[in-house]
Protein backbone atom coordinates (compact mmCIF):
# COMPACT_ATOMS: atom_id res chain seq x y z
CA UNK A 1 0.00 0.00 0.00
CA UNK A 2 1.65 3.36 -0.58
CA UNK A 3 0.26 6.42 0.77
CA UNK A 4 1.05 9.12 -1.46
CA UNK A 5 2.45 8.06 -4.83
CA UNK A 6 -0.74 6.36 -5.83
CA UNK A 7 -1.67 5.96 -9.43
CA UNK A 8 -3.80 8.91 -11.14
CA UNK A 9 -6.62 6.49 -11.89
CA UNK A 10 -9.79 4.88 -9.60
CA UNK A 11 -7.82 4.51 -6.86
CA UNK A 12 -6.86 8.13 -6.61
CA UNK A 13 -10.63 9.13 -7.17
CA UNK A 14 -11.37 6.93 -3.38
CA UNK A 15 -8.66 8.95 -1.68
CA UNK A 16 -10.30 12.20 -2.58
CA UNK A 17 -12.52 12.89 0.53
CA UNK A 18 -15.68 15.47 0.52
CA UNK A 19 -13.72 18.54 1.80
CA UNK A 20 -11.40 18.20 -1.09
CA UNK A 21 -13.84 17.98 -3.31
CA UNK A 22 -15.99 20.87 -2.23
CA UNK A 23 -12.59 22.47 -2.77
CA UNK A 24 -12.50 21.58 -6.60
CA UNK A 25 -15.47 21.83 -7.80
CA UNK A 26 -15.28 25.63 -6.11
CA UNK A 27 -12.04 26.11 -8.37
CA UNK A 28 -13.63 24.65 -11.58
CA UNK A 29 -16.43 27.13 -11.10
CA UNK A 30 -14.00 29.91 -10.88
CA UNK A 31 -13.88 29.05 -15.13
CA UNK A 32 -17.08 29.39 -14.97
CA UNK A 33 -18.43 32.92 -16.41
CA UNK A 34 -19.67 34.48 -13.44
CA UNK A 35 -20.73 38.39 -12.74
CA UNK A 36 -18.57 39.69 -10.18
CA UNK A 37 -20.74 39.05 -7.77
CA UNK A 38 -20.71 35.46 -7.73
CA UNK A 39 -16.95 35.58 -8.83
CA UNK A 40 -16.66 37.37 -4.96
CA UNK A 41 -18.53 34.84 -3.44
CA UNK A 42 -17.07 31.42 -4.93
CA UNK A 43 -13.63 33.19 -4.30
CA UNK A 44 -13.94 33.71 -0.53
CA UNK A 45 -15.34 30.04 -0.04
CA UNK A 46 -11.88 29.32 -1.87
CA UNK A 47 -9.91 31.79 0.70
CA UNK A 48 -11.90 30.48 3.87
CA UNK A 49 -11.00 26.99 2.92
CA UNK A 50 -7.07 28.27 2.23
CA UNK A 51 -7.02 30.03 5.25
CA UNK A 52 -8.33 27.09 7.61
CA UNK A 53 -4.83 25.10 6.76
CA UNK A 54 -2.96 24.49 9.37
CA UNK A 55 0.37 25.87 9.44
CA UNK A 56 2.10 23.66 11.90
CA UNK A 57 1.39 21.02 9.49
CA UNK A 58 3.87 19.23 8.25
CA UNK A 59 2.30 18.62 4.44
CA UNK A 60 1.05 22.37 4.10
CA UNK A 61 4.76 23.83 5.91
CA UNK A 62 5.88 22.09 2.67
CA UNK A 63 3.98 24.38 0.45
CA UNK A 64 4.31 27.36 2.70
CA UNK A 65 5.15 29.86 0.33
CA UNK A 66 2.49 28.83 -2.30
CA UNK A 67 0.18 28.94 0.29
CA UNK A 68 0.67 32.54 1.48
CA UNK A 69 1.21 33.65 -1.60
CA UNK A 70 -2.79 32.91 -2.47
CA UNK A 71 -3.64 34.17 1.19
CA UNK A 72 -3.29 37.56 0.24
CA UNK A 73 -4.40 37.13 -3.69
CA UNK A 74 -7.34 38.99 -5.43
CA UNK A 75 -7.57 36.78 -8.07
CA UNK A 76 -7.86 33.13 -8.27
CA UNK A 77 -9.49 32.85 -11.45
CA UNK A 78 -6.13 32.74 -13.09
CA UNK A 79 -4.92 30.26 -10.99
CA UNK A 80 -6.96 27.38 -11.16
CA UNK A 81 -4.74 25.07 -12.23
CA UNK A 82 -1.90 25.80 -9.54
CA UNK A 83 -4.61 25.82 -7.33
CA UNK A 84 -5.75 22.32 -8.27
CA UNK A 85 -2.07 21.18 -8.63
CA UNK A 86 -0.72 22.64 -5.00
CA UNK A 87 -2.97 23.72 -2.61
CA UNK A 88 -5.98 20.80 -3.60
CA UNK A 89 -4.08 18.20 -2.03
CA UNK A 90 -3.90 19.93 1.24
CA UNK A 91 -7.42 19.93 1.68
CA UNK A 92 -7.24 16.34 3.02
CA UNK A 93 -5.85 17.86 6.49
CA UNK A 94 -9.12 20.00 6.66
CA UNK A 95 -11.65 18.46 9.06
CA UNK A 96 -15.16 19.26 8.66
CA UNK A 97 -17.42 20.27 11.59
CA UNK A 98 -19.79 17.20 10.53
CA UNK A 99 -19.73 14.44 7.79
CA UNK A 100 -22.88 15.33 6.70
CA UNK A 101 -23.34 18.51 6.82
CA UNK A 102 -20.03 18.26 4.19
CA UNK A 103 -21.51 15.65 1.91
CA UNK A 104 -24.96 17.77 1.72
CA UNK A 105 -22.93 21.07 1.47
CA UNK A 106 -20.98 19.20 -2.07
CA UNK A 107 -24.63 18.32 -3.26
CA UNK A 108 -25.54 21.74 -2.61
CA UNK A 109 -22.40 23.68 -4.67
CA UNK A 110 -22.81 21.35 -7.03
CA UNK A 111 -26.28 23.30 -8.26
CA UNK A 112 -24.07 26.17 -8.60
CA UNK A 113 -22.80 25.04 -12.06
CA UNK A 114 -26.43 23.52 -13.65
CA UNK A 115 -28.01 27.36 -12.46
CA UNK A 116 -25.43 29.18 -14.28
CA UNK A 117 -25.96 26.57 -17.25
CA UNK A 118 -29.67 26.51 -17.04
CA UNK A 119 -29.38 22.87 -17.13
CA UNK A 120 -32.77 22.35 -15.35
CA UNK A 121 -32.26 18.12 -15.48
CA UNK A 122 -29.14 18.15 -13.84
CA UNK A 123 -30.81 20.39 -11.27
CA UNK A 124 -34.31 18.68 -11.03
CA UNK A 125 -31.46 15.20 -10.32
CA UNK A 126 -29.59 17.26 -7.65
CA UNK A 127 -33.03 18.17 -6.08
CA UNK A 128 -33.72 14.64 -5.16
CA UNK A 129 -30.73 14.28 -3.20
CA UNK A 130 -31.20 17.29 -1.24
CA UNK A 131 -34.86 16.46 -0.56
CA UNK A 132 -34.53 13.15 0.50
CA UNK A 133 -31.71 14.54 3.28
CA UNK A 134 -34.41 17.89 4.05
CA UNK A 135 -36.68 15.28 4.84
CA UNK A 136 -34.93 12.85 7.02
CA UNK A 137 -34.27 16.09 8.85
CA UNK A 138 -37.72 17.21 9.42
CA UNK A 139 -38.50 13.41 10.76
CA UNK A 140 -36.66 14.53 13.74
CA UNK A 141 -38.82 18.36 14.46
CA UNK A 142 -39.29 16.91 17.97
CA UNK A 143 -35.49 18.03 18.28
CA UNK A 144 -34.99 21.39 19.25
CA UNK A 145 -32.25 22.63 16.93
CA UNK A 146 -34.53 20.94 14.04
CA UNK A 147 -38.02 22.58 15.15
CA UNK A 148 -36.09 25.75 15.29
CA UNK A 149 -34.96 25.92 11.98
CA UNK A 150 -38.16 23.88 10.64
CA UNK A 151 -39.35 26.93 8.85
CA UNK A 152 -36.26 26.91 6.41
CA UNK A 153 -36.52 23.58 5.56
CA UNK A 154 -39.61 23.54 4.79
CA UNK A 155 -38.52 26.69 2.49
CA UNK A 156 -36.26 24.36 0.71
CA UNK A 157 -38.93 21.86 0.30
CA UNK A 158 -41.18 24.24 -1.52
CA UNK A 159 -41.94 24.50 -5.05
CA UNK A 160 -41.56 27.88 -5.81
CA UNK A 161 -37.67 27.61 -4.06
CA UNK A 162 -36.48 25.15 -6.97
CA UNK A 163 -38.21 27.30 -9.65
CA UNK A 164 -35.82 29.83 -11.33
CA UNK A 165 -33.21 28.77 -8.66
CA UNK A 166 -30.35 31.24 -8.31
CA UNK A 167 -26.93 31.89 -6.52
CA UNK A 168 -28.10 33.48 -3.75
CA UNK A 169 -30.68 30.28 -3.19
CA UNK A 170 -27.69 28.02 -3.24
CA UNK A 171 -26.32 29.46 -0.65
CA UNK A 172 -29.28 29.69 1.53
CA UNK A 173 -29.16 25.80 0.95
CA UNK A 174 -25.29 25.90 2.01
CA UNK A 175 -25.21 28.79 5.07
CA UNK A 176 -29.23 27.99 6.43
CA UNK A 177 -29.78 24.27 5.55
CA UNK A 178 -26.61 23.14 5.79
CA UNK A 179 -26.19 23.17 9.48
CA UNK A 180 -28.83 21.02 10.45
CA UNK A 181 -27.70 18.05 8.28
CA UNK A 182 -25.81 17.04 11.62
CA UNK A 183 -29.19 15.77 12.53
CA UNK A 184 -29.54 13.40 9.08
CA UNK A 185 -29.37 9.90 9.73
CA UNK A 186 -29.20 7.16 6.71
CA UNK A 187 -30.94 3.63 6.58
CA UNK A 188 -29.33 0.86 8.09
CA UNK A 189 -27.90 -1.32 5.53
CA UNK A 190 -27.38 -5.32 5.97
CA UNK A 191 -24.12 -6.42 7.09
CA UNK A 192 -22.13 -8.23 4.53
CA UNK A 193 -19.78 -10.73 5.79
CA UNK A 194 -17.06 -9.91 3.16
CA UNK A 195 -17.21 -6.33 3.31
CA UNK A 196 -16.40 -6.81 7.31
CA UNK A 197 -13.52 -8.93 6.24
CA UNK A 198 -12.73 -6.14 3.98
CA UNK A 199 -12.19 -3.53 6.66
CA UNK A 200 -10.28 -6.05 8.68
CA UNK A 201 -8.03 -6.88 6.05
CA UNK A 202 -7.41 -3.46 5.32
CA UNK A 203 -7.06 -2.35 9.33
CA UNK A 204 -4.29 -5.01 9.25
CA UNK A 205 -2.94 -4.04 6.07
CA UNK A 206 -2.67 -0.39 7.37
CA UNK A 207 -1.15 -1.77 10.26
CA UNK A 208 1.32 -3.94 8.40
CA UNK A 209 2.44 -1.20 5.99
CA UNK A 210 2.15 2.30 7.91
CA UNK A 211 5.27 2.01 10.00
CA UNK A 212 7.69 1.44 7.15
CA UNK A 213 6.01 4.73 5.06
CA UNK A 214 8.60 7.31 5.28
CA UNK A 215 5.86 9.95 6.00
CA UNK A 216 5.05 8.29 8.71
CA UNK A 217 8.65 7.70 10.09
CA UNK A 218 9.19 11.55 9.79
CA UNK A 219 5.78 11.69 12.06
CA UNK A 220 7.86 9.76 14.56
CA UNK A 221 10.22 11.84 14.49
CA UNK A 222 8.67 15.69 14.37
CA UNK A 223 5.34 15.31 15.99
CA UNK A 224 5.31 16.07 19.92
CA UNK A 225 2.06 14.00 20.35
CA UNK A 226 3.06 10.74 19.08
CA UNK A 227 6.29 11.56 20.85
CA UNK A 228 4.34 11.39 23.98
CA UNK A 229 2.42 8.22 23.31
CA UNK A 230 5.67 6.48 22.48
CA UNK A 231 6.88 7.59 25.73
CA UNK A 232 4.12 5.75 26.91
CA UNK A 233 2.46 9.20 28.24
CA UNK A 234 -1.22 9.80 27.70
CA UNK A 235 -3.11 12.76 26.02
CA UNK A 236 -5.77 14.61 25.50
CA UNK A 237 -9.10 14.96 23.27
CA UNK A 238 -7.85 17.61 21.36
CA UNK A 239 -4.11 15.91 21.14
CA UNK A 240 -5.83 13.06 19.60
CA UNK A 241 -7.21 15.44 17.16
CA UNK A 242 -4.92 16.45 15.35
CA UNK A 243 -3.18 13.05 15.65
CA UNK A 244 -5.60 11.80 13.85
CA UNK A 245 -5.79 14.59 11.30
CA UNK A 246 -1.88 14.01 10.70
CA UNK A 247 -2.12 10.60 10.40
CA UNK A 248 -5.01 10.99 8.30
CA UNK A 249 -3.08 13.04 5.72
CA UNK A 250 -0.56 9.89 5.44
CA UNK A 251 -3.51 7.36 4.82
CA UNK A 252 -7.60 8.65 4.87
CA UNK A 253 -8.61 5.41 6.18
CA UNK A 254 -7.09 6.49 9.08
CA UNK A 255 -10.05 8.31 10.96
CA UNK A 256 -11.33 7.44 14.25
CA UNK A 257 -15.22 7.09 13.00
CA UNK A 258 -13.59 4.25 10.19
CA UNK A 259 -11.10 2.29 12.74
CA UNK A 260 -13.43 2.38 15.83
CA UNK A 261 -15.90 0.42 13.28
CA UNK A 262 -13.36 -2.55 13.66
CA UNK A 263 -11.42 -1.63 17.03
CA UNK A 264 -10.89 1.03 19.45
CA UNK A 265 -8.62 3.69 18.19
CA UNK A 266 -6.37 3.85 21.23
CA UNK A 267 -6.00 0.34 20.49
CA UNK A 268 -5.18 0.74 17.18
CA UNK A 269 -2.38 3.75 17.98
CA UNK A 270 -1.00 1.07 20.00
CA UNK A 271 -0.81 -1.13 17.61
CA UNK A 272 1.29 1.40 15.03
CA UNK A 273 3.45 2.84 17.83
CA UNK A 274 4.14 -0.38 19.04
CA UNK A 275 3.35 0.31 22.39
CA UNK A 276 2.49 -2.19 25.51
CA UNK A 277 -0.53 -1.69 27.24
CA UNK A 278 -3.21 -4.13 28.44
CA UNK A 279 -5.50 -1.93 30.11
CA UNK A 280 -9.08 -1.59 27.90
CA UNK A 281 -8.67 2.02 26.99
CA UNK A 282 -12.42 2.70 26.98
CA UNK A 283 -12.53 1.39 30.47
CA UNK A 284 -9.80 4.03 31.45
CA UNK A 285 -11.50 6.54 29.98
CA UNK A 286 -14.33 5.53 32.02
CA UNK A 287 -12.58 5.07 35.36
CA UNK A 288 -11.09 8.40 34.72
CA UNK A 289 -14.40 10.16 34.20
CA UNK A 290 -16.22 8.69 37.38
CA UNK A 291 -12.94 10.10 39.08
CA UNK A 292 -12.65 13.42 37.72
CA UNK A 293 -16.22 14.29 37.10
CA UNK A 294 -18.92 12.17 39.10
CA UNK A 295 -17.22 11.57 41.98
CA UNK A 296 -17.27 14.01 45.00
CA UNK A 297 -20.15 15.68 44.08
CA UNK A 298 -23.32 15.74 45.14
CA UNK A 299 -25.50 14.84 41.67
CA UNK A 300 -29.59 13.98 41.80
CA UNK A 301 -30.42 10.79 40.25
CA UNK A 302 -31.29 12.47 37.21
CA UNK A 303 -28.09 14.09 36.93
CA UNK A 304 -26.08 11.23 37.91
CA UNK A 305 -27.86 9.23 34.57
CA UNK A 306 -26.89 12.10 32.16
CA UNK A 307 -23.74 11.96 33.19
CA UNK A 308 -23.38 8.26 32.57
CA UNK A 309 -24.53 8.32 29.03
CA UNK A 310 -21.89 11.27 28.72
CA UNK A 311 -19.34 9.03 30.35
CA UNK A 312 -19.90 6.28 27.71
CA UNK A 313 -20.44 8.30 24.55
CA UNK A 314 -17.38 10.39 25.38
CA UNK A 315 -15.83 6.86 25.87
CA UNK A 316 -16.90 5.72 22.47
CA UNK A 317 -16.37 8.46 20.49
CA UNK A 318 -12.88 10.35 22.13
CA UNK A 319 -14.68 13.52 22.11
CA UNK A 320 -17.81 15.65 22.50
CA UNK A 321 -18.97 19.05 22.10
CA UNK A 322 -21.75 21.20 23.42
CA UNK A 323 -24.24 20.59 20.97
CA UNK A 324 -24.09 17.15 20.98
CA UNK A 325 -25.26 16.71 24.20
CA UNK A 326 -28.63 18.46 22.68
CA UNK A 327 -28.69 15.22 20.12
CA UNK A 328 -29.31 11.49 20.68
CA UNK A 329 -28.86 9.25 23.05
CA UNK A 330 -29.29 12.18 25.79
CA UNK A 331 -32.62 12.28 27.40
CA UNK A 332 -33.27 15.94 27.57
CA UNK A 333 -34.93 16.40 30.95
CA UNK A 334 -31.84 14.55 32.26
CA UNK A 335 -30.13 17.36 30.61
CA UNK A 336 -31.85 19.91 31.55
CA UNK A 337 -30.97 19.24 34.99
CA UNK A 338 -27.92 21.20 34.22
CA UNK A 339 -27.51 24.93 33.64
CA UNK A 340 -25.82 26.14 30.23
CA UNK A 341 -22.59 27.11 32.25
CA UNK A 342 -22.79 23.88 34.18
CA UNK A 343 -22.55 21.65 31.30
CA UNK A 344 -19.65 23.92 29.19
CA UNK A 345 -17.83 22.78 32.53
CA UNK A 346 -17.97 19.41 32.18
CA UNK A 347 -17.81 19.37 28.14
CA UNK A 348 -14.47 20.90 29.21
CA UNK A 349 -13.29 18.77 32.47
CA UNK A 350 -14.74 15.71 29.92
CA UNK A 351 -12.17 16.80 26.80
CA UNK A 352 -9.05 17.45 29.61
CA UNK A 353 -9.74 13.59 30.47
CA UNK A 354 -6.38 11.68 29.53
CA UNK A 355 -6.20 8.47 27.14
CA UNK A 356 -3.39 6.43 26.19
């Protein structure tokens, strides 16, 4: 397995992930003939994405000059090629606030280029898609965040929205729709047995292979946070962040939503750092909630049971944020046992938890 020469052909069309291309299908649209309007927006969706790179990272420090060099640049419209060339491929470091709220904001963009045609079939086909993921949406108005915003999905839903669609109604679907798509949830598919071998073969492959990529050695080598894990030190939520985003530069199977599907990701960091641990990692995590969080105060029942379904999502998942506590599986009077500055405070003490 190599992970970055790869051939220019299917393969290389997998590795793309959504964020990328959101990225170029915004820089093909820059050949598109647009009024200067819609030149201005497409543009700053190009410098907002540019801007979000990380300049600690090692992949984008390579390309540091071409980077600020389109930073400060008024045009990009006669760049798209370099852009495509240099900059696309450090879009795969980019991590989106939700997976799909991404995917829905790529269907969305992609009506920019069928309005400007007038290609009404291409847009009727793009419709369907967005529909389908409105409507799974509005399934769930006994949220709050979704009841809230109910009126501008059903807006998107309407008739008279898709007729004579324009820029500016793209963008509603991409700035007001978007957002919500957090809330979408797809059909549960059958299990086949050889597509579970499939991800097990290639979590052992990745395994196998990763530590003798030079990349990956230089990771070793540069990176303070797998420095500490090889030291056998634990670290944060936010540590294993970017981690993850680094290693997920090197290989983009390497997310903790795709290896926790298989195995724990602690586990798995083990595993490629060659580290000796026994302990159950989610059990740690656990013990070391209960410790830091539950224990010593004086919590109603109520309070106690929120906090145990924070305990092992937080567990599962090697991270949380405010708003998620507003989602499923948290039983909102159980939540609302809790003041808003209350539960920022343990979001926070909850991320500060160490794992290893």
């Amino acid at each position: 397995m190599e992970f970055h020469n790869l051939k220019k052909d299917d393969e290389e069309e997998v590795m793309i992930g959504t964020l990328t291309k959101i990225f170029n299908n915004r820089i093909s649209l820059l050949e598109k003939d647009l009024d200067e309007s819609q030149e201005r927006l497409i543009g700053s969706k190009i410098l907002e994405d540019i801007n979000k790179l990380d300049d600690d990272f090692f992949l984008v420090r390579e390309k540091k000059a071409i980077v600020d060099k389109f930073k400060i640049s008024k045009d990009l419209s006669n760049h798209t090629e370099e852009l495509i060339e240099e900059v696309s491929p450090l879009t795969i470091t980019l991590i989106g606030e939700d997976a799909n709220i991404s995917s829905f904001i790529l269907k969305a963009e992609k009506l920019f280029s069928p309005v400007l045609d007038k290609d009404k079939e291409r847009i009727q086909k793009i419709k369907k898609e967005i529909t389908y993921m409105i409507k799974n949406v509005l399934d769930k108005d006994n949220l709050e965040q979704v009841n809230k915003n109910k009126a501008k999905l059903i807006k998107a839903l309407q008739l008279e929205f898709w007729n004579d669609l324009t820029f500016d109604d793209v963008e509603f679907l991409v700035t007001e729709v978007a957002p919500t798509m957090k809330y979408f949830t797809s059909r549960p598919k059958e299990i086949i047995d050889t597509n579970v071998k499939d991800r097990i073969n290639n979590e052992k492959e990745i395994i196998k292979e990763i530590p003798d990529d030079e990349n990956f050695k230089l990771l070793l080598q540069t990176n303070s946070i797998a420095k500490k894990l090889k030291e056998g030190k634990c670290i944060r939520s936010n540590e294993l962040l970017q981690l993850e985003k680094e290693l997920s530069s090197l290989n983009p199977e390497i997310t903790i939503n795709k290896i926790q599907k298989e195995t724990d990701f602690i586990i798995f960091l083990r595993k490629i750092f060659k580290i000796t641990r026994e302990k159950d990692p989610k059990k740690l995590i656990e013990e070391r909630f209960t410790e830091h969080i539950i224990k010593n105060h004086n919590y109603n029942e109520r309070q106690i049971e929120f906090l145990n379904t924070l305990k092992k999502v937080f567990a599962e998942r090697k991270r949380i944020a405010i708003e998620d506590v507003f989602d499923d599986p948290f039983n909102p009077s159980n939540r609302s046992q809790f003041d808003n500055d209350e539960l920022i405070n343990i979001i926070k003490e909850c991320n500060n938890i160490k794992m290893c």
